[in-house]
PDB file of N, CA and C in Angstrom:
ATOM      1  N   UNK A   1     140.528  55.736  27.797  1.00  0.00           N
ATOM      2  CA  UNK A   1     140.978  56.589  28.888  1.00  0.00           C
ATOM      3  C   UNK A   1     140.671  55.967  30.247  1.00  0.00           C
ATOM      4  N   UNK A   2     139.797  55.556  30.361  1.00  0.00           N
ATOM      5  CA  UNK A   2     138.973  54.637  31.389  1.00  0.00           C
ATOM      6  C   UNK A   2     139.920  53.547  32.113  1.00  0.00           C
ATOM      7  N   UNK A   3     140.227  52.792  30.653  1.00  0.00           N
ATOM      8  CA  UNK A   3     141.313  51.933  31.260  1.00  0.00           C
ATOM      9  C   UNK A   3     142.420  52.485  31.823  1.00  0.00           C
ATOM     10  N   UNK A   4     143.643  53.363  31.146  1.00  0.00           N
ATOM     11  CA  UNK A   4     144.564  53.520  32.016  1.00  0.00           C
ATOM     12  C   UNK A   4     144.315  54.373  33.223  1.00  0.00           C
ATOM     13  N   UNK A   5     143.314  54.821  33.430  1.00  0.00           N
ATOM     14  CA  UNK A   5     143.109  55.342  34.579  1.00  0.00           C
ATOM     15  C   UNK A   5     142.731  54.180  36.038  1.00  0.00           C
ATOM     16  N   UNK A   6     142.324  53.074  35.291  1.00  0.00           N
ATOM     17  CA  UNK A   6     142.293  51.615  36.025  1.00  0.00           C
ATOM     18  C   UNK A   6     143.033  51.224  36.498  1.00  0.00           C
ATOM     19  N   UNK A   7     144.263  51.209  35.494  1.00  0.00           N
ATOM     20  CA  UNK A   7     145.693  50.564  35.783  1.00  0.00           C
ATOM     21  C   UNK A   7     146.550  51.482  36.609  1.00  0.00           C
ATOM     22  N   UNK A   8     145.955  52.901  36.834  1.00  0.00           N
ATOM     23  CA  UNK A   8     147.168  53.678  37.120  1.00  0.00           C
ATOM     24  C   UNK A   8     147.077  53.856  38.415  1.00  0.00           C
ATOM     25  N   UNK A   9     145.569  53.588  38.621  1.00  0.00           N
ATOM     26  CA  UNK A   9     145.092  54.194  40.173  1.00  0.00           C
ATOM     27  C   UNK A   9     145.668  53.462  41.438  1.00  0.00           C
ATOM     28  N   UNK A  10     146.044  52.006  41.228  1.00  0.00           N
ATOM     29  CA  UNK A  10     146.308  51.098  42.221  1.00  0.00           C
ATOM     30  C   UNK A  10     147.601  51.769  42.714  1.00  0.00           C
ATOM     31  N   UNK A  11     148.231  51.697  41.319  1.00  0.00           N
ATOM     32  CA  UNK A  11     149.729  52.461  41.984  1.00  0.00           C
ATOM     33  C   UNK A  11     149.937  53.810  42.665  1.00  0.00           C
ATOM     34  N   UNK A  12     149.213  54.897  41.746  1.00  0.00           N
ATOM     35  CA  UNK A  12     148.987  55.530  43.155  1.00  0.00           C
ATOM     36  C   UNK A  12     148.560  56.079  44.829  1.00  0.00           C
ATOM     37  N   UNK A  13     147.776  54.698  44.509  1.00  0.00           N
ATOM     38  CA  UNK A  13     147.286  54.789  45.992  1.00  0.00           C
ATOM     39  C   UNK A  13     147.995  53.341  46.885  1.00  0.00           C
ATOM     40  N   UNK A  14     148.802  52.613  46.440  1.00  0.00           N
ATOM     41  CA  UNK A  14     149.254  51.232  46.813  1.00  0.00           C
ATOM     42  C   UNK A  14     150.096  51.593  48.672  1.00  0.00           C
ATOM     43  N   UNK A  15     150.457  52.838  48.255  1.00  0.00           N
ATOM     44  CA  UNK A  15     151.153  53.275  49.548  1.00  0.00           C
ATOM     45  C   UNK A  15     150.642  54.270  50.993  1.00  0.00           C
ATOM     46  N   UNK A  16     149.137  54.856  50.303  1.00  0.00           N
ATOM     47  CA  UNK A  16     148.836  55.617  50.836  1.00  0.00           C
ATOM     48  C   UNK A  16     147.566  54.952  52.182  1.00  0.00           C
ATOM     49  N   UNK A  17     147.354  53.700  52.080  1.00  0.00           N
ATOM     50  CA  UNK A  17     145.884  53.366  52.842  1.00  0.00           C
ATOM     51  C   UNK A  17     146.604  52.147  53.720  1.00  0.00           C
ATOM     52  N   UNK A  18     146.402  52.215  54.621  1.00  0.00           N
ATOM     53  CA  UNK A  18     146.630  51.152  55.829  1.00  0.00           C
ATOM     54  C   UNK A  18     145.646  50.843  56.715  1.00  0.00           C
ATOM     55  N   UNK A  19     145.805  49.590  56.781  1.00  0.00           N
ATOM     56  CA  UNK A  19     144.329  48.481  57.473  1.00  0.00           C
ATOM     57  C   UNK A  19     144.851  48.855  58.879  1.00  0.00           C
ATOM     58  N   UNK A  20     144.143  49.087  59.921  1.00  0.00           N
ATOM     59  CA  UNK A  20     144.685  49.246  61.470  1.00  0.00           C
ATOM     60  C   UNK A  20     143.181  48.569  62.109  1.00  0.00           C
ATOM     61  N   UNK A  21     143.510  48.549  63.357  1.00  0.00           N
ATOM     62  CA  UNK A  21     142.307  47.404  63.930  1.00  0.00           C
ATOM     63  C   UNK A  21     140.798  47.913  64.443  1.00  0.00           C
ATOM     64  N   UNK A  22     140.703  49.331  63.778  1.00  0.00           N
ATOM     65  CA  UNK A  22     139.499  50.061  63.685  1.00  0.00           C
ATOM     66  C   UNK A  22     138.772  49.916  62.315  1.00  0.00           C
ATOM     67  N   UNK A  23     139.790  50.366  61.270  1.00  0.00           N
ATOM     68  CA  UNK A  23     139.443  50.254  59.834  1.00  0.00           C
ATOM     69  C   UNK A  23     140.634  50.733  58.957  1.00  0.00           C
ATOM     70  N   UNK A  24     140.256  51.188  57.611  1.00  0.00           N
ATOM     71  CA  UNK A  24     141.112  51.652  56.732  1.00  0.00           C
ATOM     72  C   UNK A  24     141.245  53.006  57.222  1.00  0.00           C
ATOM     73  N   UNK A  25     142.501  53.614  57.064  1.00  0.00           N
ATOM     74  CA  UNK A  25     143.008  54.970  57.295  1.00  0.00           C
ATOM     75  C   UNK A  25     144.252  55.287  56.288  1.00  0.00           C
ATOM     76  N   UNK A  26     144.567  56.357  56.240  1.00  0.00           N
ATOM     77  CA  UNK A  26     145.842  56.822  55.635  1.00  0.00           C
ATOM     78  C   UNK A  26     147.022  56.841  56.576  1.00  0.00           C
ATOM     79  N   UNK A  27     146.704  56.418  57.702  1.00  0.00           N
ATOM     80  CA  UNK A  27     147.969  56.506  58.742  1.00  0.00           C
ATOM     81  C   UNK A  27     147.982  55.044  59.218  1.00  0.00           C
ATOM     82  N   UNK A  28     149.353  54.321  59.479  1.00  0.00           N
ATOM     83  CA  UNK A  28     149.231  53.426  59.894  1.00  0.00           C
ATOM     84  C   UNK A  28     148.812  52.892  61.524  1.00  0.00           C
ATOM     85  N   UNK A  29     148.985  53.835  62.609  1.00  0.00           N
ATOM     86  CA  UNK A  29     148.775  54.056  63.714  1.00  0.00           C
ATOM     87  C   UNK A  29     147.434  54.720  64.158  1.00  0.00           C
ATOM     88  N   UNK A  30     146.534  54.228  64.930  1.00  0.00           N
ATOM     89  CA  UNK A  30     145.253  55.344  65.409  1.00  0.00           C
ATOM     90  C   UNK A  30     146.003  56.445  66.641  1.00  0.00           C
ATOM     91  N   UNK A  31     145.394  57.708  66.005  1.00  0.00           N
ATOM     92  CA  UNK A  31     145.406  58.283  66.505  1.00  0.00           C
ATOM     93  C   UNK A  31     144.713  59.075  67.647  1.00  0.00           C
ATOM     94  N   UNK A  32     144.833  58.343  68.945  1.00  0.00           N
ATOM     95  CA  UNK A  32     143.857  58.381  69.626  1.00  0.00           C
ATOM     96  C   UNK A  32     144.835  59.001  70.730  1.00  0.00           C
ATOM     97  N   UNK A  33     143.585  59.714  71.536  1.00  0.00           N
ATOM     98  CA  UNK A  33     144.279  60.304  72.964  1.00  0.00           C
ATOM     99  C   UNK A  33     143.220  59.712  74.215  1.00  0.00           C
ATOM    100  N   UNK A  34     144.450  58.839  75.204  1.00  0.00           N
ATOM    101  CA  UNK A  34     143.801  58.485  76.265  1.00  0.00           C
ATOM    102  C   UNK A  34     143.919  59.023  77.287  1.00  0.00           C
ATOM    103  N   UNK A  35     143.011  59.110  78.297  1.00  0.00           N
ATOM    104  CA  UNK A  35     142.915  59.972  79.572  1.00  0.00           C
ATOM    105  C   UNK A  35     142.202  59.341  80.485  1.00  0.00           C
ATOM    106  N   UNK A  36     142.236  59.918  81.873  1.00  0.00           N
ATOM    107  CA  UNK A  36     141.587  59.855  83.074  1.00  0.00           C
ATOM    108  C   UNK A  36     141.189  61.420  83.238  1.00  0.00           C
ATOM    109  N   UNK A  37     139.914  61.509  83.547  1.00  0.00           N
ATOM    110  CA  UNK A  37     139.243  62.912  84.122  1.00  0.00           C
ATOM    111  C   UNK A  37     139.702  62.403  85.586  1.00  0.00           C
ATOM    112  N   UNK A  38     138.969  63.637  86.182  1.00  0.00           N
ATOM    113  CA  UNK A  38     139.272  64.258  87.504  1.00  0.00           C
ATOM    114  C   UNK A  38     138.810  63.142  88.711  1.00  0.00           C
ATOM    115  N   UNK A  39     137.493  62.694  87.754  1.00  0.00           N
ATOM    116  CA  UNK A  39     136.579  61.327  88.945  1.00  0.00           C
ATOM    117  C   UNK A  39     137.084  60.271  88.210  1.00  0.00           C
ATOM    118  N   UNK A  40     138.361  59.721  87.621  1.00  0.00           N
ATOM    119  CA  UNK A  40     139.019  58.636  87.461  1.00  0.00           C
ATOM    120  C   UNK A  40     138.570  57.747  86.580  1.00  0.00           C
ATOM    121  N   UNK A  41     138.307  58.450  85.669  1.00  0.00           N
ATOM    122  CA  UNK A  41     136.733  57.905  84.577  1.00  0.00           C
ATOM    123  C   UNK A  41     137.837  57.553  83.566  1.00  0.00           C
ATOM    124  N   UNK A  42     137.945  56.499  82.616  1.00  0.00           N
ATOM    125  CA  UNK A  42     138.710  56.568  81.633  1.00  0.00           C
ATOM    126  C   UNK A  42     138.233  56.769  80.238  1.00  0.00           C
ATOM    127  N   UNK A  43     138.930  57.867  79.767  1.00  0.00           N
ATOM    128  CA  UNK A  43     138.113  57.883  78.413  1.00  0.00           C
ATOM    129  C   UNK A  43     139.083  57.680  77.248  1.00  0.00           C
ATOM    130  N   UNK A  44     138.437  57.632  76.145  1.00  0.00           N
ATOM    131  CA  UNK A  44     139.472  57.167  74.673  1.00  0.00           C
ATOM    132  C   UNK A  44     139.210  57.949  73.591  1.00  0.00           C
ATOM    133  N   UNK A  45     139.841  59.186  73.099  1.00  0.00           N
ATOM    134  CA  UNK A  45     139.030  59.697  71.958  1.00  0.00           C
ATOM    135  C   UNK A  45     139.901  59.444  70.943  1.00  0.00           C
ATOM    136  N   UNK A  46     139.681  58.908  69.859  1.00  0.00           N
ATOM    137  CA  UNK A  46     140.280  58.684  68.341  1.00  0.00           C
ATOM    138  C   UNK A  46     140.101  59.837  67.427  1.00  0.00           C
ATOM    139  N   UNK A  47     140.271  59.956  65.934  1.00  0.00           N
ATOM    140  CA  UNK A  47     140.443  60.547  65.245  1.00  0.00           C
ATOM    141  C   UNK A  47     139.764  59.678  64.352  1.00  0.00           C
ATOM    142  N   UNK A  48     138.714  60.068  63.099  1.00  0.00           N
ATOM    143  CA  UNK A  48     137.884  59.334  62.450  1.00  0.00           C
ATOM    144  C   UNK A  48     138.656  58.948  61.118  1.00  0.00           C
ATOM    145  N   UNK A  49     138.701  57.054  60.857  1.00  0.00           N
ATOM    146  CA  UNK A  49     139.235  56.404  59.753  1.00  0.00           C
ATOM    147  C   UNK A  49     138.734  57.233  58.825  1.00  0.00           C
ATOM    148  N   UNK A  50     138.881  56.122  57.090  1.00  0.00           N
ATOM    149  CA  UNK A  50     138.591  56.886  56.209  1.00  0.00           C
ATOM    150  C   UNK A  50     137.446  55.696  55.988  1.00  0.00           C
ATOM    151  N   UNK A  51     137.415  54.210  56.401  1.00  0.00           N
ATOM    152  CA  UNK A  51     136.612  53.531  56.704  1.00  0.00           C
ATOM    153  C   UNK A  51     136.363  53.123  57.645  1.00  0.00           C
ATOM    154  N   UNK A  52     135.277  53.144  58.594  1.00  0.00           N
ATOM    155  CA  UNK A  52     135.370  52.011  59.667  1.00  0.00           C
ATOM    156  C   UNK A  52     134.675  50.935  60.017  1.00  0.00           C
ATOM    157  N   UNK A  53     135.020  49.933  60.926  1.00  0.00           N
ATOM    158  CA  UNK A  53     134.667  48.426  60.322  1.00  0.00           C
ATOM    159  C   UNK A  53     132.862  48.863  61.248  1.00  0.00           C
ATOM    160  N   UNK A  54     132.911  49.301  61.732  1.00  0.00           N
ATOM    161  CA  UNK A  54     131.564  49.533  62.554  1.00  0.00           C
ATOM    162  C   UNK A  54     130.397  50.238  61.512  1.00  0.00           C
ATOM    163  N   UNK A  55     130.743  51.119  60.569  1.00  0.00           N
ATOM    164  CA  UNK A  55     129.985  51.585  60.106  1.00  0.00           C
ATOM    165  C   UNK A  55     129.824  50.389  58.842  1.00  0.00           C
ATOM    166  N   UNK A  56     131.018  49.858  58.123  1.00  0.00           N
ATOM    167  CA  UNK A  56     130.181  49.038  57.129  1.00  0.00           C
ATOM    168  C   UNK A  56     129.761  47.380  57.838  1.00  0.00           C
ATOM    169  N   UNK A  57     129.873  47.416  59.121  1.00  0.00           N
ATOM    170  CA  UNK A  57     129.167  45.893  59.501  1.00  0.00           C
ATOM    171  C   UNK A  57     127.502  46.542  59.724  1.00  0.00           C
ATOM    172  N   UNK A  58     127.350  47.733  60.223  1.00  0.00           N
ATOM    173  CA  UNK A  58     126.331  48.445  60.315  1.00  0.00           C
ATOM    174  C   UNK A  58     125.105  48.886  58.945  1.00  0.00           C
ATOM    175  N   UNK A  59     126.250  49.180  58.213  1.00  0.00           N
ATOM    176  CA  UNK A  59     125.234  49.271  56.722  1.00  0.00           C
ATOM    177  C   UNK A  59     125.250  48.040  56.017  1.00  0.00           C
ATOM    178  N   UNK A  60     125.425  46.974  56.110  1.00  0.00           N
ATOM    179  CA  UNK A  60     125.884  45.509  55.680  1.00  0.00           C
ATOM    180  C   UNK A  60     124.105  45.021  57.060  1.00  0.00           C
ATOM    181  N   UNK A  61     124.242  45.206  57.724  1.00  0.00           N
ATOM    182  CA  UNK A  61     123.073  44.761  58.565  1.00  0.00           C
ATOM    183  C   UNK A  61     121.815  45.431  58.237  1.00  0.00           C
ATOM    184  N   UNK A  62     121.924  46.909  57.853  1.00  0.00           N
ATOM    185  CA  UNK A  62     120.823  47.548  57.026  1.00  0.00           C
ATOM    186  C   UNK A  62     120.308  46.758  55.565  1.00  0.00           C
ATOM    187  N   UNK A  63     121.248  46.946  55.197  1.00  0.00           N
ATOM    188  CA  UNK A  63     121.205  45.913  53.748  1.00  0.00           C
ATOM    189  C   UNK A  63     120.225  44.666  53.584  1.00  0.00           C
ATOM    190  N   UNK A  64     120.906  44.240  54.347  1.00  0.00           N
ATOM    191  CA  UNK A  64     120.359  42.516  54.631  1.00  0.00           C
ATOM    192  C   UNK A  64     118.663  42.536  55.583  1.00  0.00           C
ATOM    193  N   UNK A  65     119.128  43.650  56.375  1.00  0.00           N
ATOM    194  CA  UNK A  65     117.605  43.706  56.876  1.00  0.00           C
ATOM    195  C   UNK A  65     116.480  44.154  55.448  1.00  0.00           C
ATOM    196  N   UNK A  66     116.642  45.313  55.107  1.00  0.00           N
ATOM    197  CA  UNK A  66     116.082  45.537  53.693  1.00  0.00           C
ATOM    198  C   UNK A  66     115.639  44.456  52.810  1.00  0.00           C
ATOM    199  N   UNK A  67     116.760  44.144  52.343  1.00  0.00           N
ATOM    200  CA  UNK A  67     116.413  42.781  51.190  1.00  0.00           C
ATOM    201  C   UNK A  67     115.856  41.741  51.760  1.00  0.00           C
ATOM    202  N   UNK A  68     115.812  41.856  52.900  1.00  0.00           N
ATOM    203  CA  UNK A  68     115.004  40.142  53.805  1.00  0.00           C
ATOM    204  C   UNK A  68     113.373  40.907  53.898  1.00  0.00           C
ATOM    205  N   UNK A  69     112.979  42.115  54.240  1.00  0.00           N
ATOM    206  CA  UNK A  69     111.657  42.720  54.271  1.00  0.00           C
ATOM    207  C   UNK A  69     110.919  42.592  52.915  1.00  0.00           C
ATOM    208  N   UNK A  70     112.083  43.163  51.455  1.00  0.00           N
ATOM    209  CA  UNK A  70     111.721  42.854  50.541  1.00  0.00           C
ATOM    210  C   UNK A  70     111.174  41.645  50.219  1.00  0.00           C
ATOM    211  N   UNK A  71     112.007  40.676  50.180  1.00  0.00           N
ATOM    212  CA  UNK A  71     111.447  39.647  49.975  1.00  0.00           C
ATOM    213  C   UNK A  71     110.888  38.703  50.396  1.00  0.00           C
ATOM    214  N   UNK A  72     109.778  38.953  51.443  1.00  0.00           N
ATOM    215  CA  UNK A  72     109.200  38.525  52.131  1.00  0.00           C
ATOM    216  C   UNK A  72     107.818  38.893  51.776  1.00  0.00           C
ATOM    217  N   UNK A  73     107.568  40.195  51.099  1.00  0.00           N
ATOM    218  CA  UNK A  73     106.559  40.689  51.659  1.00  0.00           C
ATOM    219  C   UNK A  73     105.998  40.398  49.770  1.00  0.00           C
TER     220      UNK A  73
END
């Protein structure tokens, strides 16, 4: 059962996940809204991936910090 559930999964998801230049999402476009407030401030608010590259370069640096304490000590 295991297996065809292996084989089956790619295809259903082959269409649904798109790489954009934040991270993986289900939409191909970020959905972000840009603005100027009142004192000419510019701000950027997005809508949260389903991955983003900040959080796994972030737990990828946890990681490595970890296993370098480990084995050191």
């Amino acid at each position: 059962m295991k297996k065809i559930l292996i084989l089956i999964l790619p295809f259903l998801l082959g269409g649904c996940l798109y790489v954009n230049d934040r991270g993986i999402d289900n939409h191909y476009y970020n959905n972000c809204k840009e603005y100027y407030d009142s004192m000419g401030i510019y701000h950027k608010t997005c809508d949260e991936n389903l991955v983003e590259y900040k959080d796994v370069k972030d737990g990828v640096k946890k990681i490595y910090k970890n296993t370098k304490e480990y084995t050191t000590q």
